[in-house]
N, C-alpha and C. Protein backbone atom coordinates (compact mmCIF):
# COMPACT_ATOMS: atom_id res chain seq x y z
N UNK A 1 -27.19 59.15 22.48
CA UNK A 1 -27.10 58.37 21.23
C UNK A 1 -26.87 59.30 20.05
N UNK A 2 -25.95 58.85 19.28
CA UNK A 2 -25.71 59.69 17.88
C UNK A 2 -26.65 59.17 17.15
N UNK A 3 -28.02 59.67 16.92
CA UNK A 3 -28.72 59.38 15.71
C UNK A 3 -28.27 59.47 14.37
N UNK A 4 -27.63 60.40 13.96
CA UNK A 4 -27.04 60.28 12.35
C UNK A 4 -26.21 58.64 12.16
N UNK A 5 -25.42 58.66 13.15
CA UNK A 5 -24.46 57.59 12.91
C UNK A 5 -25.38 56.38 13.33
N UNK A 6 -26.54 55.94 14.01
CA UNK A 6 -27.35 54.93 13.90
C UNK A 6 -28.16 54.34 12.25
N UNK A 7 -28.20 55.69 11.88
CA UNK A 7 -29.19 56.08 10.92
C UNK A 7 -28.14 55.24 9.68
N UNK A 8 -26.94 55.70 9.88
CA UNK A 8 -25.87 55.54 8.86
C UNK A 8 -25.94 53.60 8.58
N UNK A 9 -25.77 53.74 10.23
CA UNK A 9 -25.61 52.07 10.07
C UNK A 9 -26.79 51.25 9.82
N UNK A 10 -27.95 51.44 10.07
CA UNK A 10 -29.32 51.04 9.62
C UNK A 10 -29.61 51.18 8.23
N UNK A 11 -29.28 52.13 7.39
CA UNK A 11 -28.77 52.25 6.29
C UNK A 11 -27.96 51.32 5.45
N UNK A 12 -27.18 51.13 5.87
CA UNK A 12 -26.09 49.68 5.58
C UNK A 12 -26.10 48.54 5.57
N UNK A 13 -27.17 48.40 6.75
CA UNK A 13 -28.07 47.16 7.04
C UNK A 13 -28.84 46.72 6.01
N UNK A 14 -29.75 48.00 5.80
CA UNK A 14 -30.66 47.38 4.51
C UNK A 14 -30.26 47.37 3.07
N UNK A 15 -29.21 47.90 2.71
CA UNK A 15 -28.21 48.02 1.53
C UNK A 15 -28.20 46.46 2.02
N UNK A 16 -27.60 45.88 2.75
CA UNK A 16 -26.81 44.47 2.35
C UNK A 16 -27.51 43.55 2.54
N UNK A 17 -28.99 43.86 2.73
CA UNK A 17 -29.85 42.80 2.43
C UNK A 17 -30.10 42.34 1.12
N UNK A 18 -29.98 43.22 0.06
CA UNK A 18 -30.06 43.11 -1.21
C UNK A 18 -28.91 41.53 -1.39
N UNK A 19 -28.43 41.32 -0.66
CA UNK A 19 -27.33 40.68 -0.63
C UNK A 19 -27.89 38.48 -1.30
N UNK A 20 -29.22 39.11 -0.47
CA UNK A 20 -30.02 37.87 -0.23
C UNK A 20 -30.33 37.68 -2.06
N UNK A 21 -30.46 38.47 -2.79
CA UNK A 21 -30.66 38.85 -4.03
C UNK A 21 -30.17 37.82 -5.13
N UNK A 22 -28.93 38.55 -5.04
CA UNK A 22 -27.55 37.86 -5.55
C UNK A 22 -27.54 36.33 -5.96
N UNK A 23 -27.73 35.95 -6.92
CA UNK A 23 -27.75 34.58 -7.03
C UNK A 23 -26.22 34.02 -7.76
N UNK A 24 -25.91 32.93 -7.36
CA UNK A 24 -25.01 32.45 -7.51
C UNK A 24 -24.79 30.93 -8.84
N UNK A 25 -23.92 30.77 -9.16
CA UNK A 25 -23.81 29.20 -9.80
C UNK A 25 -23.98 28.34 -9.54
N UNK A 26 -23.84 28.06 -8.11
CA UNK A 26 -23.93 27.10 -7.45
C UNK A 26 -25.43 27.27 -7.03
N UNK A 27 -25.90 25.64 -6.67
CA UNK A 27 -26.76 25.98 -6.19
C UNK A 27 -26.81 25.13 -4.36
N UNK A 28 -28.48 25.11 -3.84
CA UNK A 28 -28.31 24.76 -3.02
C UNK A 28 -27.74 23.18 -2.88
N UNK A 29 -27.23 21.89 -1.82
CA UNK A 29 -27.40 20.82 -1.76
C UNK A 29 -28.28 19.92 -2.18
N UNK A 30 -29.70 20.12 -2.36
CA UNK A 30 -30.69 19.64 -2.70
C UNK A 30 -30.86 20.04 -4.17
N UNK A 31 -30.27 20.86 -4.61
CA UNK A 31 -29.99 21.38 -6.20
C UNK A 31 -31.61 21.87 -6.63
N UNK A 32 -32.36 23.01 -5.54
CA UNK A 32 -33.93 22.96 -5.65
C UNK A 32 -33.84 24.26 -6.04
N UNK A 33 -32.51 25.10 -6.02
CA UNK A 33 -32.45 26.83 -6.32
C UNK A 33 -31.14 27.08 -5.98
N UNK A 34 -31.08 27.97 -6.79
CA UNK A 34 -29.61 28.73 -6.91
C UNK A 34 -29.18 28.78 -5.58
N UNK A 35 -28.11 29.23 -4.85
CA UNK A 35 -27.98 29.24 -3.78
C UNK A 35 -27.33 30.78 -3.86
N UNK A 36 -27.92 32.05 -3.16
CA UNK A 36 -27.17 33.24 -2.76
C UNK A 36 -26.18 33.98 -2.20
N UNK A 37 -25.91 35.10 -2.36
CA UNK A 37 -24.33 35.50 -1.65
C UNK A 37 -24.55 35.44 -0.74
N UNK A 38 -25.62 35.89 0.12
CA UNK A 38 -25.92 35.71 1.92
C UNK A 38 -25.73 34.36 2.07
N UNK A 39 -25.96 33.32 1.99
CA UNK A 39 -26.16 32.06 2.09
C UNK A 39 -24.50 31.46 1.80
N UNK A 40 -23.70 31.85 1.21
CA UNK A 40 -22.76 31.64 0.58
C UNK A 40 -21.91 32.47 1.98
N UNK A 41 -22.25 33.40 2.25
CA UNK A 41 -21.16 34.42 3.27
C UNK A 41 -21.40 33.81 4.69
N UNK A 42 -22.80 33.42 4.56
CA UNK A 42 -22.91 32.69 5.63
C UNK A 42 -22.24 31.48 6.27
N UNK A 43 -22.50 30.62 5.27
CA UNK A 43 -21.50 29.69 5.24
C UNK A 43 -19.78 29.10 5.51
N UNK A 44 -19.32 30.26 5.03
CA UNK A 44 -18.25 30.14 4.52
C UNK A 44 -17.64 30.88 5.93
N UNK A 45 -18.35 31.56 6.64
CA UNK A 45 -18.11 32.36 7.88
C UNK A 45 -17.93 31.55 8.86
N UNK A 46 -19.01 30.73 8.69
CA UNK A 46 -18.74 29.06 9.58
C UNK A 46 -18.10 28.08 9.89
N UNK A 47 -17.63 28.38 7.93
CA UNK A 47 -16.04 27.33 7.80
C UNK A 47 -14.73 27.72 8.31
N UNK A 48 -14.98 28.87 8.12
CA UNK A 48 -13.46 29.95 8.99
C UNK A 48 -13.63 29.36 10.28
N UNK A 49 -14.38 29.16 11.41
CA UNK A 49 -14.64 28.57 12.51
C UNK A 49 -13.91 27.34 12.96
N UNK A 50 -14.73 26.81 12.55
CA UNK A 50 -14.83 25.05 11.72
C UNK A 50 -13.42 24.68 11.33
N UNK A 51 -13.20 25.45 10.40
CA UNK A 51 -11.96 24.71 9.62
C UNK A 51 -10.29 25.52 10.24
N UNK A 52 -10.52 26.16 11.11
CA UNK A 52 -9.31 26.99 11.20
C UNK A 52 -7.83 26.14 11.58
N UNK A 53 -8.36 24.68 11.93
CA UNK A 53 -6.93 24.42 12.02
C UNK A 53 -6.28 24.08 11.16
N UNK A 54 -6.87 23.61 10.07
CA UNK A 54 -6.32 23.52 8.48
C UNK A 54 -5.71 24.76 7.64
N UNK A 55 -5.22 26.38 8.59
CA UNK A 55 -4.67 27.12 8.27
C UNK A 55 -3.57 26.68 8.01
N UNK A 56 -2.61 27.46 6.65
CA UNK A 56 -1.60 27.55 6.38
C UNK A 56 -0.63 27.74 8.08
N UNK A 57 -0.96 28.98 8.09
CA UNK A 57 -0.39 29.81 9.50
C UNK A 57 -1.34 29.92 10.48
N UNK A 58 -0.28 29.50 11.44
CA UNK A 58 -0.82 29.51 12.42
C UNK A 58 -1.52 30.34 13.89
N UNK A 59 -2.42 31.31 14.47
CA UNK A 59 -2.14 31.98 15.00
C UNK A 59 -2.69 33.07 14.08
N UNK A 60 -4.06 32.59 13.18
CA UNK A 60 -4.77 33.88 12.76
C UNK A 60 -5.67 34.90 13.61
N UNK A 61 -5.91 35.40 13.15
CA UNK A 61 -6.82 36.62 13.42
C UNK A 61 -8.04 35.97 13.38
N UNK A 62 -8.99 35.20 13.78
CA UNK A 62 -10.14 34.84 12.60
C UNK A 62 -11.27 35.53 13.02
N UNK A 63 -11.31 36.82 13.83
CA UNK A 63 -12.41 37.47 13.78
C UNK A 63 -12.27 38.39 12.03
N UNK A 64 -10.90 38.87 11.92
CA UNK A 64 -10.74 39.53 10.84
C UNK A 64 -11.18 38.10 9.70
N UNK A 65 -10.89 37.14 9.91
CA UNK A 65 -11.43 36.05 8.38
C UNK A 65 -12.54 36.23 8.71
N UNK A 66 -13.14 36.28 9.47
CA UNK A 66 -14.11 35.81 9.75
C UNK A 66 -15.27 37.51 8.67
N UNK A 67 -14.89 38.24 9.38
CA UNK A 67 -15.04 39.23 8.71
C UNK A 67 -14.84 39.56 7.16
N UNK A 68 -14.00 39.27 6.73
CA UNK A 68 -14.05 38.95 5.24
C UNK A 68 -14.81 37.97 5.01
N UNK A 69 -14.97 37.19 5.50
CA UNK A 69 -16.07 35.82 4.97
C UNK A 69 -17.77 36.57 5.02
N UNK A 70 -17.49 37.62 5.97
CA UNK A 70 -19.37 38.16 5.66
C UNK A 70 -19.07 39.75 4.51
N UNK A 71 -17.82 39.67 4.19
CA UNK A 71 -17.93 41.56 3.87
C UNK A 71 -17.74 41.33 2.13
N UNK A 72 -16.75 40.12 1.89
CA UNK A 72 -16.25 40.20 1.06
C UNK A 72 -16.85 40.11 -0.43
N UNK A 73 -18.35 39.24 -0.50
CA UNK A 73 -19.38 39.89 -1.87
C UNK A 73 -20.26 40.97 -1.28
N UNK A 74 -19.88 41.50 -0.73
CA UNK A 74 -20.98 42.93 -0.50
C UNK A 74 -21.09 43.71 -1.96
N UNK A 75 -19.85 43.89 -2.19
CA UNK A 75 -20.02 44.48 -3.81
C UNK A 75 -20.34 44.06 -4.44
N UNK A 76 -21.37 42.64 -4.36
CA UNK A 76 -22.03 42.03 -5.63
C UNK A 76 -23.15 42.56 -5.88
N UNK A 77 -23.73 43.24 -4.53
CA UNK A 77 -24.68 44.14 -5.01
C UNK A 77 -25.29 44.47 -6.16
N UNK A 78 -23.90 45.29 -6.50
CA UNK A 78 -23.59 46.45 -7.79
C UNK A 78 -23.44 45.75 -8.81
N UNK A 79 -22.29 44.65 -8.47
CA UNK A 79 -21.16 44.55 -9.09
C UNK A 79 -21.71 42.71 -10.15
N UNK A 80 -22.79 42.33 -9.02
CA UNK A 80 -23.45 40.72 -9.65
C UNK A 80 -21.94 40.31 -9.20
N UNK A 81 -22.16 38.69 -9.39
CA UNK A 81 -21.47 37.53 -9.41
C UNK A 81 -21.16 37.60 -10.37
N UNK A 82 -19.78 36.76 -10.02
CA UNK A 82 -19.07 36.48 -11.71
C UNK A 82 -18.73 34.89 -11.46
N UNK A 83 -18.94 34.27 -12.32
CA UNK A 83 -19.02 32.92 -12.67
C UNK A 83 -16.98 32.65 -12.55
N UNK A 84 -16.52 32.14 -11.90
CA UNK A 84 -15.11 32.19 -11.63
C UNK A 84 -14.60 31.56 -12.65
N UNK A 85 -14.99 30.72 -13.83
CA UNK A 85 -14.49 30.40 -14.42
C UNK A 85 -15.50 31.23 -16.10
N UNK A 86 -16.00 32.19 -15.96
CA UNK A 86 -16.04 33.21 -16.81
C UNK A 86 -14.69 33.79 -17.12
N UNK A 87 -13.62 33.90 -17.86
CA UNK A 87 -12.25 34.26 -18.23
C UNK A 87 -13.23 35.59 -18.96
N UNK A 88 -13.93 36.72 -19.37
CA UNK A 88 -14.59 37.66 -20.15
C UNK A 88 -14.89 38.27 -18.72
N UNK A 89 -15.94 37.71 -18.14
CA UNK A 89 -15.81 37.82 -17.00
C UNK A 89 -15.21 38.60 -15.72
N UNK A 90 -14.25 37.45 -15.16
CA UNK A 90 -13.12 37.96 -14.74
C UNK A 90 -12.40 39.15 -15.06
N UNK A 91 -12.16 39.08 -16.16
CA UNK A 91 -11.09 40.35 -16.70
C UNK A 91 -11.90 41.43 -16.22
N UNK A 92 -13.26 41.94 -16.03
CA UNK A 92 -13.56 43.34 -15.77
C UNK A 92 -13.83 43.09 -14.46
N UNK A 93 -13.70 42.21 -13.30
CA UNK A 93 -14.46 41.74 -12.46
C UNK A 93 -14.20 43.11 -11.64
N UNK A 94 -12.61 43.53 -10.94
CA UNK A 94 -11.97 44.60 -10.64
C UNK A 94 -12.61 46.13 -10.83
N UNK A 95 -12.98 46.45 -12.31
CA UNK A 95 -13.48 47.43 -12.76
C UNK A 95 -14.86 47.51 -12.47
N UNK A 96 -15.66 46.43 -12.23
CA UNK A 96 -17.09 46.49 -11.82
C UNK A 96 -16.78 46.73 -10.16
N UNK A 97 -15.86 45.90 -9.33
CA UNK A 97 -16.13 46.08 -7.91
C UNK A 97 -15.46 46.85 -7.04
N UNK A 98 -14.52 47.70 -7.35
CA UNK A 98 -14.17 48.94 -6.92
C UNK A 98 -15.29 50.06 -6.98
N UNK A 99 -15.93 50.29 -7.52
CA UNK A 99 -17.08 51.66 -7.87
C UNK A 99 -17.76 50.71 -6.65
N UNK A 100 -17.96 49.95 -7.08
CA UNK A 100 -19.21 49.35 -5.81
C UNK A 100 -18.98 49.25 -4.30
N UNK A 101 -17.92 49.14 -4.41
CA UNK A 101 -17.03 49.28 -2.82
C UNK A 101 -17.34 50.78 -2.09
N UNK A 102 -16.68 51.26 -3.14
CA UNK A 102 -16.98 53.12 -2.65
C UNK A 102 -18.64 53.34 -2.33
N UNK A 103 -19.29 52.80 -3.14
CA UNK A 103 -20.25 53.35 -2.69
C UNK A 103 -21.05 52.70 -1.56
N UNK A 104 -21.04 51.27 -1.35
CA UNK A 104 -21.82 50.63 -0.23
C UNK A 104 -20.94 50.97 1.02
N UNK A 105 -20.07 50.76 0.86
CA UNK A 105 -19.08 50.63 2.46
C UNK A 105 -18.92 52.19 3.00
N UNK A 106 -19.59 53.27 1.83
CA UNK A 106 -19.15 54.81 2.15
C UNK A 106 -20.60 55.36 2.93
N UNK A 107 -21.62 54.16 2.88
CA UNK A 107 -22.97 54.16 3.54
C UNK A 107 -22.68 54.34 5.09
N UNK A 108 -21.95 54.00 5.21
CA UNK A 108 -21.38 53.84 6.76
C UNK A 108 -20.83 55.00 7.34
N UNK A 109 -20.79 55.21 8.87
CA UNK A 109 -19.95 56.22 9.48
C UNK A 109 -18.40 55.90 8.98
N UNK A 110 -17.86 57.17 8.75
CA UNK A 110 -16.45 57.25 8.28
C UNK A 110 -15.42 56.16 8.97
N UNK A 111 -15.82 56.34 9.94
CA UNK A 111 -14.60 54.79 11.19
C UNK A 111 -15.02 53.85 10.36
N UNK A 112 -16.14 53.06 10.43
CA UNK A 112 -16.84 51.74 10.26
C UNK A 112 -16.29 51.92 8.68
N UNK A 113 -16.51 52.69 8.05
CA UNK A 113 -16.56 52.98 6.34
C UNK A 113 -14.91 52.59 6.25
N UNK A 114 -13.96 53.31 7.20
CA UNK A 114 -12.81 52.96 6.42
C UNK A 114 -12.11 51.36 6.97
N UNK A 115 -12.98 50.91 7.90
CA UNK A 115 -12.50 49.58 8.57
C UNK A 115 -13.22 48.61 7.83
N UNK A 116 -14.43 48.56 7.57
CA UNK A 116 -14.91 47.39 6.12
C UNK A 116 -14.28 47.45 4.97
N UNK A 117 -13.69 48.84 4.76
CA UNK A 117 -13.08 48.48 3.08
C UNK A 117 -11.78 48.32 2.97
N UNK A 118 -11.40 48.67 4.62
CA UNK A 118 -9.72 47.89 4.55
C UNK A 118 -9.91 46.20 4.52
N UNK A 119 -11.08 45.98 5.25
CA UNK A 119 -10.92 44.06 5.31
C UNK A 119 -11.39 43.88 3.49
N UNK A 120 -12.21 44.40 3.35
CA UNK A 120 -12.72 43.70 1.76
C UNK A 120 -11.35 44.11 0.80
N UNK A 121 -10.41 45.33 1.11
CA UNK A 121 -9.19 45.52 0.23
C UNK A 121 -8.04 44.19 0.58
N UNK A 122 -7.99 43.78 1.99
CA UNK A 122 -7.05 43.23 2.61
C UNK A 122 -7.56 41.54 1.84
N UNK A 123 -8.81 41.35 1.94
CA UNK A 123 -9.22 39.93 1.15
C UNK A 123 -8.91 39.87 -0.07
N UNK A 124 -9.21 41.01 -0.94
CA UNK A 124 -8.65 41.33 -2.29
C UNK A 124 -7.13 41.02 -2.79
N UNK A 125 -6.46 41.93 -2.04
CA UNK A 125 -4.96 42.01 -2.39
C UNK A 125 -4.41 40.16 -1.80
N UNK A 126 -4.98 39.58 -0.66
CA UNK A 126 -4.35 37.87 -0.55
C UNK A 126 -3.00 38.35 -0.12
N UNK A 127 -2.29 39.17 0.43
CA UNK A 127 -0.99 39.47 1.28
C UNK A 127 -0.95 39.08 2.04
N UNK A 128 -2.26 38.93 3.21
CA UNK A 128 -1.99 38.68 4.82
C UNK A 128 -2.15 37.02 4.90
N UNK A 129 -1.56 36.58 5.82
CA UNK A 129 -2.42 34.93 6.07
C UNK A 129 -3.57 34.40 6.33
N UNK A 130 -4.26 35.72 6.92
CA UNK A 130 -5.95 35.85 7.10
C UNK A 130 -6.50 36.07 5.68
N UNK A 131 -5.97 36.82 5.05
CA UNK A 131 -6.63 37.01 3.71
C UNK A 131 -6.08 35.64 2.72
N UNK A 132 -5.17 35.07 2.57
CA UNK A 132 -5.13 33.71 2.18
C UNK A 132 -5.98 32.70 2.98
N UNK A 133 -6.34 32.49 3.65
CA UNK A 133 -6.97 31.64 4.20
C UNK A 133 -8.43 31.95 4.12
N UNK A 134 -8.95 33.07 4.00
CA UNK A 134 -10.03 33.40 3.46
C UNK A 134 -10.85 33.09 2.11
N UNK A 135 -9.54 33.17 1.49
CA UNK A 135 -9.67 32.97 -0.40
C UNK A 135 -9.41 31.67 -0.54
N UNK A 136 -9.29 30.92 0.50
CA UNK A 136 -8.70 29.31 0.13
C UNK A 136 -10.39 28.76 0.25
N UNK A 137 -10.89 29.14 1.48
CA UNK A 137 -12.29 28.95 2.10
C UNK A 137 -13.22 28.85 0.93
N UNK A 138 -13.00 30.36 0.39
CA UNK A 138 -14.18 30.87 -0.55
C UNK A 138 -13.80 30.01 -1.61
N UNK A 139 -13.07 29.06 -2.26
CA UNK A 139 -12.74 28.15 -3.22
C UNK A 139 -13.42 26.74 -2.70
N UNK A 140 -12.77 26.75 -1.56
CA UNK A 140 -13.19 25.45 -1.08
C UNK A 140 -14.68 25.33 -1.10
N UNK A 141 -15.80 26.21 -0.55
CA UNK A 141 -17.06 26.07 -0.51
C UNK A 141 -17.75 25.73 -1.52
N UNK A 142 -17.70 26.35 -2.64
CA UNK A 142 -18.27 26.15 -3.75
C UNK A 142 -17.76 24.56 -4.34
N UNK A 143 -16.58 24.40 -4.14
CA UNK A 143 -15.63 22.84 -4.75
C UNK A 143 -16.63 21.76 -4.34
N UNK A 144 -17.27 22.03 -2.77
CA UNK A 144 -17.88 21.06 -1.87
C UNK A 144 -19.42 20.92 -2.49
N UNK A 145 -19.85 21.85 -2.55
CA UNK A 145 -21.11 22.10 -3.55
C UNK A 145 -21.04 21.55 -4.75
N UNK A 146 -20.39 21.60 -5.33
CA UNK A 146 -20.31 21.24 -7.03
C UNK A 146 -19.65 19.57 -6.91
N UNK A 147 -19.10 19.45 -6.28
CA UNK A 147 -19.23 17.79 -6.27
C UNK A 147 -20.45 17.13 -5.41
N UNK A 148 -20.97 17.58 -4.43
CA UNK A 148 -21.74 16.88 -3.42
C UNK A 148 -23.34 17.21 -4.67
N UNK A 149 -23.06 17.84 -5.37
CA UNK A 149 -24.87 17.79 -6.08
C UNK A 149 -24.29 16.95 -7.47
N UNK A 150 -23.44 16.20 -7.52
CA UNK A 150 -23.34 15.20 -9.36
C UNK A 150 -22.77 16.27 -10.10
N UNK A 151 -21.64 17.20 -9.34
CA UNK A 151 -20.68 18.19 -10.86
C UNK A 151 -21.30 19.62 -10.59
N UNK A 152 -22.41 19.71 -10.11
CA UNK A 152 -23.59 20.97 -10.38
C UNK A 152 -23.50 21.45 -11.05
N UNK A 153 -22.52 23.21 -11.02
CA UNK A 153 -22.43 24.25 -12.10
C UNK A 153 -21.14 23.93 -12.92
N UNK A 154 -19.83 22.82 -12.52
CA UNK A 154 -19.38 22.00 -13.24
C UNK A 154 -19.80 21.64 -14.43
N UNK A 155 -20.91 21.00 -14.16
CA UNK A 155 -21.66 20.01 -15.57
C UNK A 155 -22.09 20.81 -16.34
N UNK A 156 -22.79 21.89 -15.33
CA UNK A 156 -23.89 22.82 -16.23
C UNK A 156 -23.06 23.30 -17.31
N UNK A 157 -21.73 24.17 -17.29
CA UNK A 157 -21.02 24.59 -17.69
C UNK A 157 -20.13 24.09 -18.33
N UNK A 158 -20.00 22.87 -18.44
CA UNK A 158 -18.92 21.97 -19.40
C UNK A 158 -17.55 22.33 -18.62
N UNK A 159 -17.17 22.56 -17.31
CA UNK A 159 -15.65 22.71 -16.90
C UNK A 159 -15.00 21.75 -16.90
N UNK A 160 -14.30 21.48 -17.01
CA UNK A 160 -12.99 20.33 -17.42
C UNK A 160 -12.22 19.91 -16.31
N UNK A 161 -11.57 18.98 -15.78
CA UNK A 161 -10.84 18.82 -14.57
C UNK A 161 -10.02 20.29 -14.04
N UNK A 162 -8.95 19.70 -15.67
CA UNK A 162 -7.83 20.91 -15.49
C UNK A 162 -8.26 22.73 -15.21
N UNK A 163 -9.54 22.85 -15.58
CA UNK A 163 -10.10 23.94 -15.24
C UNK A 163 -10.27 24.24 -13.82
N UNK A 164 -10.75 23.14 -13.10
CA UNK A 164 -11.36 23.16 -11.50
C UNK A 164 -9.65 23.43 -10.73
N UNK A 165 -8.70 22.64 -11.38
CA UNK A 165 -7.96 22.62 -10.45
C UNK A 165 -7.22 23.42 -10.77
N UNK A 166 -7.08 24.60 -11.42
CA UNK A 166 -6.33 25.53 -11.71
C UNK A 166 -6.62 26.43 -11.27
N UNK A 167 -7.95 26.67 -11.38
CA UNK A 167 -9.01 27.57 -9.92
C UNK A 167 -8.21 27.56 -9.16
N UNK A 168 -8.56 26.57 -8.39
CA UNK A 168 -8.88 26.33 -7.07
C UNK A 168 -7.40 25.72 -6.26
N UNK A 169 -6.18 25.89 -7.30
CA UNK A 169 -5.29 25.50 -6.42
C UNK A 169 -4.54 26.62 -5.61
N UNK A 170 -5.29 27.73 -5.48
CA UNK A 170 -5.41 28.96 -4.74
C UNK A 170 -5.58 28.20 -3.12
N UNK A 171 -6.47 27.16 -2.94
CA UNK A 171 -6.71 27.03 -2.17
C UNK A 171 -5.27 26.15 -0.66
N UNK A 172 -4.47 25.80 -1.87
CA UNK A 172 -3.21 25.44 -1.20
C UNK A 172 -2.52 26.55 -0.56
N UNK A 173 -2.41 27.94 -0.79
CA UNK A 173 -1.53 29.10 -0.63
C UNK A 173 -2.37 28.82 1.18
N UNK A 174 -3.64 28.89 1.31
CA UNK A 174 -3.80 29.35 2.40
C UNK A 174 -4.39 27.91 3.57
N UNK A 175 -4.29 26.85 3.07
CA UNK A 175 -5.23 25.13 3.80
C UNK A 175 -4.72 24.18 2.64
N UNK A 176 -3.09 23.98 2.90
CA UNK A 176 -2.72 22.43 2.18
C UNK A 176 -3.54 21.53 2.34
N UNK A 177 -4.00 21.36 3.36
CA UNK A 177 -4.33 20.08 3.55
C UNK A 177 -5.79 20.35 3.37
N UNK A 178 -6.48 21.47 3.53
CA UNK A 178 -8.01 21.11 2.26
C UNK A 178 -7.30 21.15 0.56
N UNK A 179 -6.77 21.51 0.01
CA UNK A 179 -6.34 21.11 -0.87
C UNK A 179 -5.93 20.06 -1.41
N UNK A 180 -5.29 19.26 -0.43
CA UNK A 180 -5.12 17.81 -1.14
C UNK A 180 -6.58 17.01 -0.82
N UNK A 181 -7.40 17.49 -0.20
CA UNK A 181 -8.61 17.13 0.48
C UNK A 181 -9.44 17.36 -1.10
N UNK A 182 -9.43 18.61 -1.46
CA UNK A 182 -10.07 18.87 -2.87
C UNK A 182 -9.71 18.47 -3.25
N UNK A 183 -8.40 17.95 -4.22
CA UNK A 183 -8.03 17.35 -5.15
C UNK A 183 -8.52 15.90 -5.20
N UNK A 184 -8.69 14.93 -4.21
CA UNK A 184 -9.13 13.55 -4.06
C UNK A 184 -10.45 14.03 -4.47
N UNK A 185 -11.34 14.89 -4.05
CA UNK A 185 -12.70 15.05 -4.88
C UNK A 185 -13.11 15.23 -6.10
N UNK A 186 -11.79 15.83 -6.28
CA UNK A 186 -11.61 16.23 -8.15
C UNK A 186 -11.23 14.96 -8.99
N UNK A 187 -10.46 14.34 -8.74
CA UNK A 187 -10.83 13.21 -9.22
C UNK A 187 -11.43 11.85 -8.74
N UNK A 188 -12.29 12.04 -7.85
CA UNK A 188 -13.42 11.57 -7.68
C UNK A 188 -14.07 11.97 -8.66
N UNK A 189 -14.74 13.14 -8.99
CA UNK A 189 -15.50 13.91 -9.70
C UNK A 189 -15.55 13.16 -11.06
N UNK A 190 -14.34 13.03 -11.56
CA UNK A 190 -13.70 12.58 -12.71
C UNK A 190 -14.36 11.18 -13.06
N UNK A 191 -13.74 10.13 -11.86
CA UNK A 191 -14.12 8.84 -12.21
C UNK A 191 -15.78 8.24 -11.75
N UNK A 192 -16.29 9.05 -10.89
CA UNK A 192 -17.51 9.36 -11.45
C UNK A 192 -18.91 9.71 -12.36
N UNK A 193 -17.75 10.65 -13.51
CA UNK A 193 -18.01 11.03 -14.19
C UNK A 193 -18.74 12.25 -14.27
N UNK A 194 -18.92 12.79 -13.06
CA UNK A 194 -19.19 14.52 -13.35
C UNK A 194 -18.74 15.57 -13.84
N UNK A 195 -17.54 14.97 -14.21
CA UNK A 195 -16.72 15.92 -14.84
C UNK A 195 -15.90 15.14 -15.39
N UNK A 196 -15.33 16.17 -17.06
CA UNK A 196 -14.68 15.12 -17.85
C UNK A 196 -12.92 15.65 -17.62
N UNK A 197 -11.91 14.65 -17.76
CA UNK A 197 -10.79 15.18 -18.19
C UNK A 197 -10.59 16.28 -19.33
N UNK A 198 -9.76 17.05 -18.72
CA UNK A 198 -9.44 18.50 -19.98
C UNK A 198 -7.41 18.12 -20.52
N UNK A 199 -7.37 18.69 -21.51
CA UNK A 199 -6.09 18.95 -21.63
C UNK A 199 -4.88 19.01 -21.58
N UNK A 200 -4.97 20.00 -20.30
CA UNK A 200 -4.55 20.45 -19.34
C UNK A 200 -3.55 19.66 -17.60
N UNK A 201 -4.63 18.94 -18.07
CA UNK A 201 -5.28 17.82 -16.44
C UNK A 201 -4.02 17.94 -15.62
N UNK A 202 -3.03 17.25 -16.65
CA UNK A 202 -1.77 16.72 -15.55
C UNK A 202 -1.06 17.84 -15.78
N UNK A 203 -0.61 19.04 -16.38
CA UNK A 203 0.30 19.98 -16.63
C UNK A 203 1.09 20.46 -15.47
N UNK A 204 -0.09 21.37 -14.57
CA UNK A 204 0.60 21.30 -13.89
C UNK A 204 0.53 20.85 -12.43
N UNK A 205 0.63 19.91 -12.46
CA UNK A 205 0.33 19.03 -11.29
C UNK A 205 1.65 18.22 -11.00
């Protein structure tokens, strides 16, 4: 047994427990507590499963989605959540989670170190069809949350239709058909009243 390289990865282990930490916008279904990035990676790891025939393309990889679905807030660690519709936010989101990358994923033996931060780069950049379909997921989860609790971090936040669906029409590049699936929720949402019309709404639609 290589003890250093056990040591490395036991190491890594407990780095990404911090993970449990991480609180998010969303909260749980029962709307009783925030709901976390573990809980959130968890999830969403499930839906890659679950939902894979609603891929764009066909004939993914989905151990690699699948893998981005647990790797890909590791840098929230460092780096916190960013509220996706924070535009202040956003703009540094990049500059906070690169430093954080280097340093959690460099916890690792050099192999393992450069194969987690190719999947968390490969989810990043949205080039591959695994990495679109990943980023469609991670839209979709939260969409399902925030309508199934009355709007949740929607309401909390005053977001506007045209806001949600400008997000989240990311989620077409990689699962048309959860996308038109979201969109009937979005305005559900609407005539519900969890959310108000913006602006925007019909632009570009």
């Amino acid at each position: 047994m290589d003890r250093e390289r056990l040591e490395s990865q036991v190491r890594f282990l407990l780095e990404i427990d911090r993970l449990k930490q991480v609180l998010r916008q969303n909260t749980l279904l029962d709307a009783s507590r925030p709901e976390n990035d573990a809980e959130h990676s968890w999830h969403l790891a499930v839906m890659v499963i679950l939902l894979a025939e609603y891929a764009r393309e066909p004939g993914l990889d989905l151990l690699r989605v699948v893998k981005m679905a647990l790797l890909h807030d590791v840098v929230e660690i460092d780096a916190g959540d960013t509220f996706v519709y924070d535009t202040v936010g956003m703009a540094g989101k990049r500059e906070r989670e690169v430093p954080a990358a280097d340093r959690i994923f460099n916890l690792l033996p050099a192999d393992l170190a450069s194969e987690f931060r190719a999947v968390w780069d490969e989810f990043e950049a949205q080039e591959t069809p695994e990495a679109r379909f990943a980023a469609a997921l991670d839209r979709f989860q939260p969409l399902l949350g925030n309508y199934h609790t009355g709007g949740g971090g929607w309401r909390t936040h005053g977001i506007t239709a045209d806001r949600i669906r400008a997000r989240n029409r990311i989620i077409e590049r990689g699962a048309p058909e959860l996308w038109d699936y979201a969109r009937e929720l979005i305005e559900d949402a609407v005539r519900r009243g969890y959310v108000q019309e913006g602006p925007g709404d019909r632009v570009a639609e």
